[in-house]
N, C-alpha and C. Protein backbone atom coordinates (compact mmCIF):
# COMPACT_ATOMS: atom_id res chain seq x y z
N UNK A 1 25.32 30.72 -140.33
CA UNK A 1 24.45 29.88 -141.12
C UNK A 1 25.22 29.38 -142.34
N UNK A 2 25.05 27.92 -142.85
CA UNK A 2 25.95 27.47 -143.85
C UNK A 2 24.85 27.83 -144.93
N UNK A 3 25.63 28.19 -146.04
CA UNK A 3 24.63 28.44 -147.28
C UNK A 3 23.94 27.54 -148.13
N UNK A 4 24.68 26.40 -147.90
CA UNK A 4 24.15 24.99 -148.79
C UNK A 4 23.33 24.81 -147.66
N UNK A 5 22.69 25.06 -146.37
CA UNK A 5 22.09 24.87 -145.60
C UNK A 5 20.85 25.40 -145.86
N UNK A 6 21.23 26.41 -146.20
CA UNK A 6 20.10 28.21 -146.18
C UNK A 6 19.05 27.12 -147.49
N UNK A 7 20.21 27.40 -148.57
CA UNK A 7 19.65 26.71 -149.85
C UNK A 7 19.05 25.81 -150.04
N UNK A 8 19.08 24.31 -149.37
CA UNK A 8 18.46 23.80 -149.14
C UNK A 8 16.99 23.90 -148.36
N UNK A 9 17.24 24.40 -147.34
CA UNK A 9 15.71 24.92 -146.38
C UNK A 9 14.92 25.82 -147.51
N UNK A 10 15.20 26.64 -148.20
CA UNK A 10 14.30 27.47 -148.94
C UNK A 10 14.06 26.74 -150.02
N UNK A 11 14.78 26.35 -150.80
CA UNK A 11 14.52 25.90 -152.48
C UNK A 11 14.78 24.41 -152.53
N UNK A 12 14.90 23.46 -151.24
CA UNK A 12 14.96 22.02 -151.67
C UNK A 12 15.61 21.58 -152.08
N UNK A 13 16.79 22.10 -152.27
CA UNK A 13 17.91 22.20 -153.07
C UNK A 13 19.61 22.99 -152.60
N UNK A 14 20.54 22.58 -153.59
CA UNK A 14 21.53 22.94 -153.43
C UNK A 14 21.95 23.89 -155.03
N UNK A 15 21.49 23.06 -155.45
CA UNK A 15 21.43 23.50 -157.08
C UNK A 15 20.39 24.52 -157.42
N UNK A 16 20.17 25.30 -157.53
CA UNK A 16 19.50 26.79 -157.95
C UNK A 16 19.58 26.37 -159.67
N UNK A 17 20.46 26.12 -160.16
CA UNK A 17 20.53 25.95 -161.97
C UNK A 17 19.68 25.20 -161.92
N UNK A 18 18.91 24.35 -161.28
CA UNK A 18 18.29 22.68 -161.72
C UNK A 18 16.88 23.37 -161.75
N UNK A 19 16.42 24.20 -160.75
CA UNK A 19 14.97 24.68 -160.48
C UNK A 19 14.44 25.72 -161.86
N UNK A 20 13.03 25.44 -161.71
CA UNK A 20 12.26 26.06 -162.75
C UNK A 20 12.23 27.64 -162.52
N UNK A 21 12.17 28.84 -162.85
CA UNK A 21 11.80 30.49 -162.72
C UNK A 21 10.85 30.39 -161.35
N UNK A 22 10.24 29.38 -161.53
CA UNK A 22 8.56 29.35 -160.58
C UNK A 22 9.34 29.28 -159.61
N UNK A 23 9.45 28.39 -159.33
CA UNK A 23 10.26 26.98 -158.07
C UNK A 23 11.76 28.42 -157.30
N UNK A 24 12.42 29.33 -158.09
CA UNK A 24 13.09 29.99 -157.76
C UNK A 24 12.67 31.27 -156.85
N UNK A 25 11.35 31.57 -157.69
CA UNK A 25 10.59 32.74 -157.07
C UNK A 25 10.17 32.98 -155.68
N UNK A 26 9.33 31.26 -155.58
CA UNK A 26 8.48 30.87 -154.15
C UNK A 26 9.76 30.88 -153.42
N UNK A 27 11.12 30.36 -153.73
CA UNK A 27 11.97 29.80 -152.57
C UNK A 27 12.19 31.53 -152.22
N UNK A 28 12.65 32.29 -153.30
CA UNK A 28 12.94 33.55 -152.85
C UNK A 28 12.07 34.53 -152.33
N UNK A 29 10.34 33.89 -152.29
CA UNK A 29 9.47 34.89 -151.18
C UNK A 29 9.94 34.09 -150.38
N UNK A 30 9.85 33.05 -149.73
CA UNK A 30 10.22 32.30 -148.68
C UNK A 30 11.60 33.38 -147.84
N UNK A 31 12.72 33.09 -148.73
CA UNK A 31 13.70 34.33 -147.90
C UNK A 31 13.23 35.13 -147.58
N UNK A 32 12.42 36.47 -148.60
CA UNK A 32 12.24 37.81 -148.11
C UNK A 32 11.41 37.26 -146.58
N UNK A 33 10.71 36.74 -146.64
CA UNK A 33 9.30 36.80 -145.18
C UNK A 33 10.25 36.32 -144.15
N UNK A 34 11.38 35.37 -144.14
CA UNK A 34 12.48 34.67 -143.34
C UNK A 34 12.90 36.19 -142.67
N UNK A 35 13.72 37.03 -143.59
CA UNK A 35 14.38 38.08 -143.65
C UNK A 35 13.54 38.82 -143.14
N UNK A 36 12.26 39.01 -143.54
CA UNK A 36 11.50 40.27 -142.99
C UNK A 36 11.04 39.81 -141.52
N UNK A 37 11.08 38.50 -141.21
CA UNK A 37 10.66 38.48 -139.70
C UNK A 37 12.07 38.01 -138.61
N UNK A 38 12.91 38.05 -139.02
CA UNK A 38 14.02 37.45 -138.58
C UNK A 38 14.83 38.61 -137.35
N UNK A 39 14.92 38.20 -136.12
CA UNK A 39 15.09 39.46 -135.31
C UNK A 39 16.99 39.24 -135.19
N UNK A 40 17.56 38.00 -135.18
CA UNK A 40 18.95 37.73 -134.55
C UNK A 40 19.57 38.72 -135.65
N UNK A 41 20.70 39.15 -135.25
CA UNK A 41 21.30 40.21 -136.58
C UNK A 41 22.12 39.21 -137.03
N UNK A 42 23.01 38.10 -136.89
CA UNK A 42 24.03 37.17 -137.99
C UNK A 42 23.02 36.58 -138.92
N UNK A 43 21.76 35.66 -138.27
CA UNK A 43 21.18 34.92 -138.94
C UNK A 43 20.38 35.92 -140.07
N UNK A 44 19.63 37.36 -139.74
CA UNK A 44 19.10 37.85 -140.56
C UNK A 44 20.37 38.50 -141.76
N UNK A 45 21.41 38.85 -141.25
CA UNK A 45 22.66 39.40 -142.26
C UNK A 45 22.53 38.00 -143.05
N UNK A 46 22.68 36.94 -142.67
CA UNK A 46 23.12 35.29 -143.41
C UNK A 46 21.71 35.72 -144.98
N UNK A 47 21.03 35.77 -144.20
CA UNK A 47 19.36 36.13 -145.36
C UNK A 47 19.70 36.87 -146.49
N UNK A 48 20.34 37.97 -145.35
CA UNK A 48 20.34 38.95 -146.54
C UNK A 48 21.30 38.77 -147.84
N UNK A 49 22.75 38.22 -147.33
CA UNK A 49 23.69 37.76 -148.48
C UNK A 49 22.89 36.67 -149.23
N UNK A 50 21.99 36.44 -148.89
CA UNK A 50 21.29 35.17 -150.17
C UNK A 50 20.09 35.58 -150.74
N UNK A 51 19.84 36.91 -149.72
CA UNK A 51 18.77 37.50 -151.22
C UNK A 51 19.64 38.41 -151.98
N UNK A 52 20.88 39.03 -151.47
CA UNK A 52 21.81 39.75 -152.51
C UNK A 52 22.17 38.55 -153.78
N UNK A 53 23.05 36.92 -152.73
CA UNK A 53 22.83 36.40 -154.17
C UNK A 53 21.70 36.30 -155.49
N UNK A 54 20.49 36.37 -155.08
CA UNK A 54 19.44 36.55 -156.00
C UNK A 54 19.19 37.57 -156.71
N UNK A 55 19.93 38.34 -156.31
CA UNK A 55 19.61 39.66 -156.93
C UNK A 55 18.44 40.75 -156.46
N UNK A 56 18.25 39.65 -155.30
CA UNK A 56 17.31 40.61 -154.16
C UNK A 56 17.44 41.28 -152.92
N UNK A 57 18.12 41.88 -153.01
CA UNK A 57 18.50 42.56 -151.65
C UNK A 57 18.19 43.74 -151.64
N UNK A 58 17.21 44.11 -150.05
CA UNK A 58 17.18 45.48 -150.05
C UNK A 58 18.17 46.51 -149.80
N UNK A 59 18.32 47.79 -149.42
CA UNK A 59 19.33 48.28 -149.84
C UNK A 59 19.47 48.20 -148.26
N UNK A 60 21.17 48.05 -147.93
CA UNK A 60 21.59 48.07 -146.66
C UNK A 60 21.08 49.35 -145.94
N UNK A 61 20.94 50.11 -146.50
CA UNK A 61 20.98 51.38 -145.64
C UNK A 61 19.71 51.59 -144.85
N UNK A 62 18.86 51.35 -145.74
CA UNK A 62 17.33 50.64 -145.03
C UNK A 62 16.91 49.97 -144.20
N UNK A 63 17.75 48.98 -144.26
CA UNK A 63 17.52 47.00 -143.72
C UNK A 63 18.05 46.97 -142.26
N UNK A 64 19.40 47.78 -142.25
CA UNK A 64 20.33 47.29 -141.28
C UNK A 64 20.42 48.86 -140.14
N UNK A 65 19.75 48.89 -138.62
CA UNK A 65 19.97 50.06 -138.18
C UNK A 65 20.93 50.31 -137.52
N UNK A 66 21.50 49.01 -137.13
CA UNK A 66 23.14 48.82 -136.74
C UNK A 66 24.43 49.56 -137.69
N UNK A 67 25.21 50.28 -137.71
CA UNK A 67 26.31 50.93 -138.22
C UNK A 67 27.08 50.04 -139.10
N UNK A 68 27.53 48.59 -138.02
CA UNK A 68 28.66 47.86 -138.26
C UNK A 68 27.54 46.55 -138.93
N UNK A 69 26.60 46.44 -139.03
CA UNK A 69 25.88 45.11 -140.32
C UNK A 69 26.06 46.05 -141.18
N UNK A 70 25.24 47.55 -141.12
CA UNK A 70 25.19 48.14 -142.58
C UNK A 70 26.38 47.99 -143.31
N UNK A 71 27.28 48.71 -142.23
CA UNK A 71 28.69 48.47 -143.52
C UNK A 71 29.16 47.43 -143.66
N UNK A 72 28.76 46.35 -143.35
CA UNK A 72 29.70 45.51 -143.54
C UNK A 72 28.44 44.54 -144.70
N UNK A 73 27.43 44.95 -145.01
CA UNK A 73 26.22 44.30 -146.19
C UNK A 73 27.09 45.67 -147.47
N UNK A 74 27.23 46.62 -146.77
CA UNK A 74 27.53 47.15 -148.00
C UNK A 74 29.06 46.75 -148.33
N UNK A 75 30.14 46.50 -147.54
CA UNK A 75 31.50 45.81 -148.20
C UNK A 75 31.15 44.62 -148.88
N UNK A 76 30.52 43.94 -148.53
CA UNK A 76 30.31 42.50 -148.57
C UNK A 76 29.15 42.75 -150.70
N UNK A 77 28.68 43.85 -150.71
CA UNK A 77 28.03 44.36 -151.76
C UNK A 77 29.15 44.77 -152.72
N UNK A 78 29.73 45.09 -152.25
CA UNK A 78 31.31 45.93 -152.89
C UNK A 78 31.96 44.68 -153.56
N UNK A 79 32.07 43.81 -153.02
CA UNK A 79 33.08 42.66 -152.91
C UNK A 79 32.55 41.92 -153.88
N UNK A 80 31.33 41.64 -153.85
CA UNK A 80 29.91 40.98 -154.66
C UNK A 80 30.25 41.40 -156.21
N UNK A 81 30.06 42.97 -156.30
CA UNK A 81 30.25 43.53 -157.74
C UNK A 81 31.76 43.00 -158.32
N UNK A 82 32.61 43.16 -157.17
CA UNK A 82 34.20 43.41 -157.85
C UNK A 82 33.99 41.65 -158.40
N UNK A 83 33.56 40.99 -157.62
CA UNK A 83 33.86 39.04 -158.39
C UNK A 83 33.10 39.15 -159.45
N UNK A 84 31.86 39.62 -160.06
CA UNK A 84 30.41 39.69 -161.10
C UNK A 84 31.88 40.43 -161.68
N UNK A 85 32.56 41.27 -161.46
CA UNK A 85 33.16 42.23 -162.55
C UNK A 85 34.10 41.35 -163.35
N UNK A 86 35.02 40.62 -162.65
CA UNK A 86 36.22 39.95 -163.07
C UNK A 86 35.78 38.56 -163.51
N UNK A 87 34.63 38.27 -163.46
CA UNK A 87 34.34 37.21 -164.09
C UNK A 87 34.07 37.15 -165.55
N UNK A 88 33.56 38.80 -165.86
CA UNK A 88 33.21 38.77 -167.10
C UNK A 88 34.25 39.08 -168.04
């Protein structure tokens, strides 16, 4: 799944900075219910890295009963912190 794709289908948008708190919220129930009904494992993993970008992600260990999504939502979580780290 392309992410300017994802982004667009949920929030109308490509730009996330441009949208109101409101307008951010609805797009991000929109993911969770995507995510919570979503059976394919790439397309639901694709979900999940864009509710991690939001700062919404449930915890892999929960989400994913597959071995190789879990770990690889949790590298991909790892990887997430280390860029948030070096940016600051």
């Amino acid at each position: 799944m392309d992410f300017d794709a994802l982004l667009q289908h949920f929030f109308g948008t490509t730009e996330l900075d441009d949208l109101a708190p409101a307008a951010i919220e609805a797009g991000a129930e929109r993911v969770r219910i995507a995510f919570g009904t979503e059976t394919e494992p790439g397309r639901r993993f694709a979900l999940w890295t864009l509710l991690h970008a939001l700062g919404d992600a449930p915890d892999p260990a929960t989400v994913f009963k597959d071995s190789a999504l879990r770990r690889a939502a949790q590298d991909y979580a790892r990887a997430a912190a280390r860029i948030d780290r070096e940016d600051l």
